[in-house]
N, C-alpha and C. Protein backbone atom coordinates (compact mmCIF):
# COMPACT_ATOMS: atom_id res chain seq x y z
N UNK A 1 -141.96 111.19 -24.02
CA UNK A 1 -142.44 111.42 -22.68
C UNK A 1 -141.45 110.85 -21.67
N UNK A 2 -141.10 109.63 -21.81
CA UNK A 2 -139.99 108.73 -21.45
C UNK A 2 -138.72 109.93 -20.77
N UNK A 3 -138.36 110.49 -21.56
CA UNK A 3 -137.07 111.69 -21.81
C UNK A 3 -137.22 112.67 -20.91
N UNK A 4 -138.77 113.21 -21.03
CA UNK A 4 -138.78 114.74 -20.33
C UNK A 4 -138.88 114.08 -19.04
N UNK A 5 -139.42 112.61 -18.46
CA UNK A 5 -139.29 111.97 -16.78
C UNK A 5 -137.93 111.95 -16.72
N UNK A 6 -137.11 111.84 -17.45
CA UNK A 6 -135.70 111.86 -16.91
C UNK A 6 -135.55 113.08 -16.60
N UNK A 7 -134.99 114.05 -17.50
CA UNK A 7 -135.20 115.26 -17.30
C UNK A 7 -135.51 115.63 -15.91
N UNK A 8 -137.26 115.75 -15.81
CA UNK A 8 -137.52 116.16 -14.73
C UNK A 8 -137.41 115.73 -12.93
N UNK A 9 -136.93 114.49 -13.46
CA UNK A 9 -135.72 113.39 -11.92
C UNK A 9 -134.79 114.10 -11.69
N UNK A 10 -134.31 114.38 -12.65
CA UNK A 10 -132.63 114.59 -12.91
C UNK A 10 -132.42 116.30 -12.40
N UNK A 11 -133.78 116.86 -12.42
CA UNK A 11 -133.78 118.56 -11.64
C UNK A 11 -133.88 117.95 -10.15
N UNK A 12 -134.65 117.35 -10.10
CA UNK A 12 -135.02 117.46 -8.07
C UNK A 12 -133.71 117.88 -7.44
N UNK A 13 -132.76 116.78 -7.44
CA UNK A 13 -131.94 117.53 -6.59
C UNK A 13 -131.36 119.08 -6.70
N UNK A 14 -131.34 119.57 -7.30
CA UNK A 14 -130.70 120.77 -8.04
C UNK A 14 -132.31 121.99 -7.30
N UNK A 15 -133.21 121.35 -7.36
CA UNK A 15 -134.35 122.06 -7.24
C UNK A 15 -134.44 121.84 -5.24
N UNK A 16 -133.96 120.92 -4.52
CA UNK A 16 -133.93 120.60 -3.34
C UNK A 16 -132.72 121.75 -2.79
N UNK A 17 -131.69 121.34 -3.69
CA UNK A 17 -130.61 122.15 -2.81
C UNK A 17 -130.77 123.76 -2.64
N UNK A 18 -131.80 123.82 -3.48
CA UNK A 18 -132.04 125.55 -4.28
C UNK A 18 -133.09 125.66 -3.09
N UNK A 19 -134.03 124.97 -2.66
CA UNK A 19 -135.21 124.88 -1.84
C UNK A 19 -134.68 125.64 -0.29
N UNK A 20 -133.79 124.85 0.45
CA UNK A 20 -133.32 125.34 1.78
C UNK A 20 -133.06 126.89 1.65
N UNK A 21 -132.08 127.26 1.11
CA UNK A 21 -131.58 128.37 1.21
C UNK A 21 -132.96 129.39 1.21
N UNK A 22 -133.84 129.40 0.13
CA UNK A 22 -134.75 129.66 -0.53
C UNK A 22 -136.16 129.63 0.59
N UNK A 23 -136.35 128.64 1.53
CA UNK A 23 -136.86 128.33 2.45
C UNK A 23 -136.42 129.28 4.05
N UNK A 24 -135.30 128.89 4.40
CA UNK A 24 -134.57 129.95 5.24
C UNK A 24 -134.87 131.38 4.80
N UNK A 25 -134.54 131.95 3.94
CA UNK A 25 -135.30 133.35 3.36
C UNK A 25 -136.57 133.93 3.66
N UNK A 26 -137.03 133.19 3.33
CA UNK A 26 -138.55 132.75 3.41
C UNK A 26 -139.03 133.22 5.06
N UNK A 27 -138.79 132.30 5.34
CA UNK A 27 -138.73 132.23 7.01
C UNK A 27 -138.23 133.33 7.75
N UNK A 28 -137.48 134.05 7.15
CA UNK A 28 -136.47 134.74 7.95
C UNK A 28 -137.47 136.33 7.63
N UNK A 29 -137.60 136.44 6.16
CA UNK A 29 -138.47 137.39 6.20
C UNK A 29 -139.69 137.32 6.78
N UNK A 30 -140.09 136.63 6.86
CA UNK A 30 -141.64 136.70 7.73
C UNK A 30 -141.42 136.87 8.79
N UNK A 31 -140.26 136.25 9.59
CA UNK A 31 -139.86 136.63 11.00
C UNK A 31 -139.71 138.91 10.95
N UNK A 32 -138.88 138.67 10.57
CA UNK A 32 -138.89 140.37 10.08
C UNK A 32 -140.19 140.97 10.11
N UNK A 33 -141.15 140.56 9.03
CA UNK A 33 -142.28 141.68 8.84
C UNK A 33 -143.12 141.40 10.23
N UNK A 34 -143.35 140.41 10.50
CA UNK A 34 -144.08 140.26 11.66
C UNK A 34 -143.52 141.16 13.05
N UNK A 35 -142.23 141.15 13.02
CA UNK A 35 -141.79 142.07 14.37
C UNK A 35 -142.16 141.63 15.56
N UNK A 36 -141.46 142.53 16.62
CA UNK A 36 -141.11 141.81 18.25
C UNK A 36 -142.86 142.50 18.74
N UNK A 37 -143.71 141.73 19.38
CA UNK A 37 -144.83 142.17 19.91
C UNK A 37 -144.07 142.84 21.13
N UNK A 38 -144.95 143.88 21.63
CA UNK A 38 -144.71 144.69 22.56
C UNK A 38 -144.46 144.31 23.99
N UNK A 39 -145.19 142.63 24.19
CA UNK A 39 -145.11 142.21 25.27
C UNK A 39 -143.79 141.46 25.87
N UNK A 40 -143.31 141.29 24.81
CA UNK A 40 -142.00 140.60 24.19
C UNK A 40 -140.69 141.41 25.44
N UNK A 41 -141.08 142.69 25.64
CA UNK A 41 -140.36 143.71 26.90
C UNK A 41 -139.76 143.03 28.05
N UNK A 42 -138.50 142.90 28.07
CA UNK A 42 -138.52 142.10 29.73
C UNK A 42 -138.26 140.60 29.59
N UNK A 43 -138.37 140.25 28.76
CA UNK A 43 -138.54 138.95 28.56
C UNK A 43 -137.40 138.09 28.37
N UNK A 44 -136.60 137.02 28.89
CA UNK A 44 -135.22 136.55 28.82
C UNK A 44 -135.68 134.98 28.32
N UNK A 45 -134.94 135.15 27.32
CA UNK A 45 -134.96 133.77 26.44
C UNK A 45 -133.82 133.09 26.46
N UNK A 46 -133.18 131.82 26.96
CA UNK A 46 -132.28 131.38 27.17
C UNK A 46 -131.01 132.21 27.73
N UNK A 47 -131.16 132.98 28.52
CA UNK A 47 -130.33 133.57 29.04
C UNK A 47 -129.92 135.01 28.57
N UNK A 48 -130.78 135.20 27.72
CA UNK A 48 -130.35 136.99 26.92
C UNK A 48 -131.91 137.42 26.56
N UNK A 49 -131.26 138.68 27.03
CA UNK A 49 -133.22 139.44 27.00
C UNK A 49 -133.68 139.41 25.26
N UNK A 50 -135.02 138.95 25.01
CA UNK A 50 -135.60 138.46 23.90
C UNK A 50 -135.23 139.50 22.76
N UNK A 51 -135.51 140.79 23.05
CA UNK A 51 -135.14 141.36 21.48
C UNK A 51 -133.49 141.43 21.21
N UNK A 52 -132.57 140.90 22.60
CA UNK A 52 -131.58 141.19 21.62
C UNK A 52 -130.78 139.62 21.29
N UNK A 53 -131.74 138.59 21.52
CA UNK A 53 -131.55 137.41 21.41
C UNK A 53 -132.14 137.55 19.62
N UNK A 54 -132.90 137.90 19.52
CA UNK A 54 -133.92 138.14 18.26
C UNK A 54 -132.68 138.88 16.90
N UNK A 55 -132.44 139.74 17.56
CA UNK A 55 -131.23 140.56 17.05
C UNK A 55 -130.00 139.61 16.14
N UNK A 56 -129.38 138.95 17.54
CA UNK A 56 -128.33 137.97 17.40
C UNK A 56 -128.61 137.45 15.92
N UNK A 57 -129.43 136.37 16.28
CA UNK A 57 -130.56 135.50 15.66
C UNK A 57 -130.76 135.84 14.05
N UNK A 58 -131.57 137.05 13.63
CA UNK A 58 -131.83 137.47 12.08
C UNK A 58 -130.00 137.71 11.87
N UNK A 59 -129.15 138.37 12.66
CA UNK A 59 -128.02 138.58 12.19
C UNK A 59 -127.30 137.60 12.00
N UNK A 60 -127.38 136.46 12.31
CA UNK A 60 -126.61 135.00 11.84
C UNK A 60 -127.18 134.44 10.70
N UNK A 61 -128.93 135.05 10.53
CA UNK A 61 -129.38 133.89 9.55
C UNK A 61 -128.80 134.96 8.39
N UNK A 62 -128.87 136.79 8.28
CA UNK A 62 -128.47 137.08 7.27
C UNK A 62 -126.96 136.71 6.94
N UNK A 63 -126.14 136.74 7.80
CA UNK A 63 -124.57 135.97 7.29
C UNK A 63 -124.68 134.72 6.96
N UNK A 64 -125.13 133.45 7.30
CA UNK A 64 -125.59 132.45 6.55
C UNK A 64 -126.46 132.90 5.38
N UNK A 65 -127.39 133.27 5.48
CA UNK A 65 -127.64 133.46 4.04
C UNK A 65 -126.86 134.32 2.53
N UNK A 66 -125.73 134.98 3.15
CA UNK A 66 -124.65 135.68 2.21
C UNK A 66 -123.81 134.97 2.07
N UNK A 67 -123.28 133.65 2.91
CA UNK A 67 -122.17 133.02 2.65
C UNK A 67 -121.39 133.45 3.74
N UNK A 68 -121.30 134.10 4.44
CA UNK A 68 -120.44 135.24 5.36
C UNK A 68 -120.17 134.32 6.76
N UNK A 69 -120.73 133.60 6.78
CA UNK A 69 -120.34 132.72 7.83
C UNK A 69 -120.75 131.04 7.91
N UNK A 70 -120.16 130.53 8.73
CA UNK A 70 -120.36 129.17 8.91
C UNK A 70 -120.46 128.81 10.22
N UNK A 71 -121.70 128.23 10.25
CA UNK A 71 -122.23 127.62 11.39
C UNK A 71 -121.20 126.65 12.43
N UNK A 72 -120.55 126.39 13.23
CA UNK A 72 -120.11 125.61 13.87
C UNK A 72 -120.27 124.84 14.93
N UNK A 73 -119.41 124.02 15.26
CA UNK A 73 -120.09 123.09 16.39
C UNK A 73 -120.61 124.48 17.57
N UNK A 74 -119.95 125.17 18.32
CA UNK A 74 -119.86 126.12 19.38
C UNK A 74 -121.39 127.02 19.01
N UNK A 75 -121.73 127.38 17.76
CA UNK A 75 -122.76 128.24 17.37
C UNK A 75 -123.90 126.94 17.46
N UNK A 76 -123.39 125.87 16.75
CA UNK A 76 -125.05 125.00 16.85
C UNK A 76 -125.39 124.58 17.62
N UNK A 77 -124.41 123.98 19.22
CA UNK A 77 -124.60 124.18 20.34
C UNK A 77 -125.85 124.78 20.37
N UNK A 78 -125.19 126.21 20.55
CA UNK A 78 -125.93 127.66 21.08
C UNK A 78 -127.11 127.33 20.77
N UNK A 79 -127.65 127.61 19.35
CA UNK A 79 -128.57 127.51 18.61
C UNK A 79 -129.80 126.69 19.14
N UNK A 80 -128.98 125.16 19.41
CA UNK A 80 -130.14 124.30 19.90
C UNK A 80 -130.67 124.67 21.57
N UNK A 81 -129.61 124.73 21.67
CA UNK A 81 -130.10 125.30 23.59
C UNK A 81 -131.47 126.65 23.23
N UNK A 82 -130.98 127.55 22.14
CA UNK A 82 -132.03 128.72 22.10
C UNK A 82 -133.65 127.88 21.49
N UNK A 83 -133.25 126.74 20.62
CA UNK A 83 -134.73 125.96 20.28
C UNK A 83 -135.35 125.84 21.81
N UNK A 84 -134.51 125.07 22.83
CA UNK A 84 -135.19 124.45 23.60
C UNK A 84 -135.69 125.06 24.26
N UNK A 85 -135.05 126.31 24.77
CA UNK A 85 -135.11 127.99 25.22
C UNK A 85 -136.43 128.30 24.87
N UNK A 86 -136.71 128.67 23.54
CA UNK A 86 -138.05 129.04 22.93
C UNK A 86 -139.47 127.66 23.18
N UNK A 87 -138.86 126.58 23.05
CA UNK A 87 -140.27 125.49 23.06
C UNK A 87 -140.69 125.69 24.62
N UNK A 88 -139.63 125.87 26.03
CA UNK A 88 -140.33 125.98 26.79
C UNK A 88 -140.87 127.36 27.10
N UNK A 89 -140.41 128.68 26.51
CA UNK A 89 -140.95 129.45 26.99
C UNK A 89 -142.72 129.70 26.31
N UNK A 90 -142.51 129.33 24.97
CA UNK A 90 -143.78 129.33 24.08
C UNK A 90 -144.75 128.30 25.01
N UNK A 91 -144.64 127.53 25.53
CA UNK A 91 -144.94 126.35 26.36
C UNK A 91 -146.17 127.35 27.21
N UNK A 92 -145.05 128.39 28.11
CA UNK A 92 -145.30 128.74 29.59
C UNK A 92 -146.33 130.02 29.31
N UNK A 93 -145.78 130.83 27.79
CA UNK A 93 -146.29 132.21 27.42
C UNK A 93 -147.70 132.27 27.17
N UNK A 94 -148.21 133.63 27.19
CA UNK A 94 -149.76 133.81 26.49
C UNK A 94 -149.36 133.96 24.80
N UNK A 95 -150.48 134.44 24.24
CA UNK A 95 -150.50 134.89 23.11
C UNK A 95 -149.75 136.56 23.12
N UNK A 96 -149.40 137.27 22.81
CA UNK A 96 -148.76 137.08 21.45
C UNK A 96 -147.12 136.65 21.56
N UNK A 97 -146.63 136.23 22.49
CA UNK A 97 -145.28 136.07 22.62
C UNK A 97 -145.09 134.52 22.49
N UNK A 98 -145.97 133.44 22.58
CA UNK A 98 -145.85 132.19 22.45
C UNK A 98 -145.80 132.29 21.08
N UNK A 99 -146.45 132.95 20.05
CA UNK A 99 -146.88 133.34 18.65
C UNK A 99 -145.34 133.35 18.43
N UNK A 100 -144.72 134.37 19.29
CA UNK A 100 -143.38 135.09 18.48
C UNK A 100 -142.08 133.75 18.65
N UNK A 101 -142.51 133.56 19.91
CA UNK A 101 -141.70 132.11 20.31
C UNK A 101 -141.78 131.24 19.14
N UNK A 102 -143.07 130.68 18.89
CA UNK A 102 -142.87 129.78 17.90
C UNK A 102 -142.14 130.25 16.38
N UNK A 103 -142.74 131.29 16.25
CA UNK A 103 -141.76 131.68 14.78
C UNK A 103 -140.50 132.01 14.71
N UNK A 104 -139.82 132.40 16.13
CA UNK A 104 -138.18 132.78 16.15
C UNK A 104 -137.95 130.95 15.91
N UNK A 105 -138.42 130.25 16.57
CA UNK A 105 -137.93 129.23 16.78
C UNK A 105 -137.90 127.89 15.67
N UNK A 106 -139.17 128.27 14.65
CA UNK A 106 -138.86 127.81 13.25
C UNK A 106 -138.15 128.57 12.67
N UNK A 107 -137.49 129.65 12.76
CA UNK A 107 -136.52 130.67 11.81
C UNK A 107 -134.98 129.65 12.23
N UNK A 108 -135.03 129.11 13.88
CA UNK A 108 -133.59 128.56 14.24
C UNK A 108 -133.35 127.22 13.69
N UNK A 109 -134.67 126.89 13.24
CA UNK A 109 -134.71 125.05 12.90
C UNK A 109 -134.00 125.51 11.41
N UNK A 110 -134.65 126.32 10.86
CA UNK A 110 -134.49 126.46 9.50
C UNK A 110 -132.83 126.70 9.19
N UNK A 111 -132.32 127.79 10.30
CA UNK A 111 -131.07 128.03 9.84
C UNK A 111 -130.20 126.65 10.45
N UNK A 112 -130.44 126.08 11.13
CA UNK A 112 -129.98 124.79 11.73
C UNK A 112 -129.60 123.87 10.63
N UNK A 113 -131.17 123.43 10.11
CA UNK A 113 -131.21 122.66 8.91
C UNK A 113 -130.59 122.88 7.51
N UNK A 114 -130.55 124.62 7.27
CA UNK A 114 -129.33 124.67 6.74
C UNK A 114 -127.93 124.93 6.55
N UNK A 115 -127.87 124.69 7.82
CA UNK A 115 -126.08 124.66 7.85
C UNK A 115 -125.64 123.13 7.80
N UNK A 116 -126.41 122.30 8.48
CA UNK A 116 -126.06 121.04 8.20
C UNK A 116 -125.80 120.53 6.60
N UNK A 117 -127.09 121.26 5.94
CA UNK A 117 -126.64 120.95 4.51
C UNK A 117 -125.85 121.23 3.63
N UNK A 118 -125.20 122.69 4.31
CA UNK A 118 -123.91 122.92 3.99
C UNK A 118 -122.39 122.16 3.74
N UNK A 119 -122.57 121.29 5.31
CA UNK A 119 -121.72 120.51 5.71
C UNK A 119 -121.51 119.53 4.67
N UNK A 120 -122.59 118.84 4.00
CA UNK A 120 -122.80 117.15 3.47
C UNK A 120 -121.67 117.41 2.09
C-alpha cells in the first residue's frame, strides 16, 4: 500500500500540468457553445466592440492551446486591461451580457493562468 502512495504523489504533478491546458479547453469550449447573446450588439469592451473583442479572444486561446503562440509581456498587458474591462462592465450590465461578461472573462483568467505556466 506504502508503494502505490508513492506512486500516486509521484502522478500529481504530471496530472496538474495536464490539468491547465485541459482546464483552458474546457473553458474555452463552453465559452463557444454558449455564444454572443443578442444584446451583446453595440457594446464596447475595453475599447473594441464586444463580438470582435470576443473574436480576438477564442482566437488567442485557440493558438495557445496549439502551441502556435506565446503569450507576452505586450499581449498580457492587453489581456489584463480586457479582465478589468469585463469586471467593470459585468459590474454596470443587466443579464444576459453581465452572464457573457463574466464567462469571456474567466476564459481570459484561464488563458492568463496558462501562459504563466508556460513560462515556469
Amino acid at each position: 500500500m506504502h508503494g502505490s502512495e508513492q506512486h500516486g504523489s509521484g502522478a500529481q504533478p504530471m496530472q496538474l500540468a495536464r490539468s491547465q491546458p485541459m482546464q483552458l479547453a474546457r473553458i474555452w469550449r463552453e465559452h463557444l457553445a454558449a455564444g454572443c447573446p443578442r444584446e451583446l450588439a453595440g457594446v464596447e469592451i475595453a475599447g473594441s466592440d464586444a463580438r470582435t473583442l470576443d473574436a480576438e479572444i477564442t482566437a488567442c486561446v485557440s493558438a495557445l492551446i496549439c502551441s502556435s503562440m506565446t503569450v507576452d509581456e505586450r499581449i498580457e498587458r492587453r489581456l489584463a486591461e480586457i479582465r478589468e474591462a469585463l469586471a467593470s462592465k459585468q459590474a454596470q450590465a443587466d443579464e444576459p451580457v453581465a452572464a457573457y461578461c463574466a464567462r469571456l472573462n474567466r476564459l481570459v483568467g484561464a488563458m492568463l493562468t496558462e501562459s504563466r505556466s508556460g513560462r515556469a
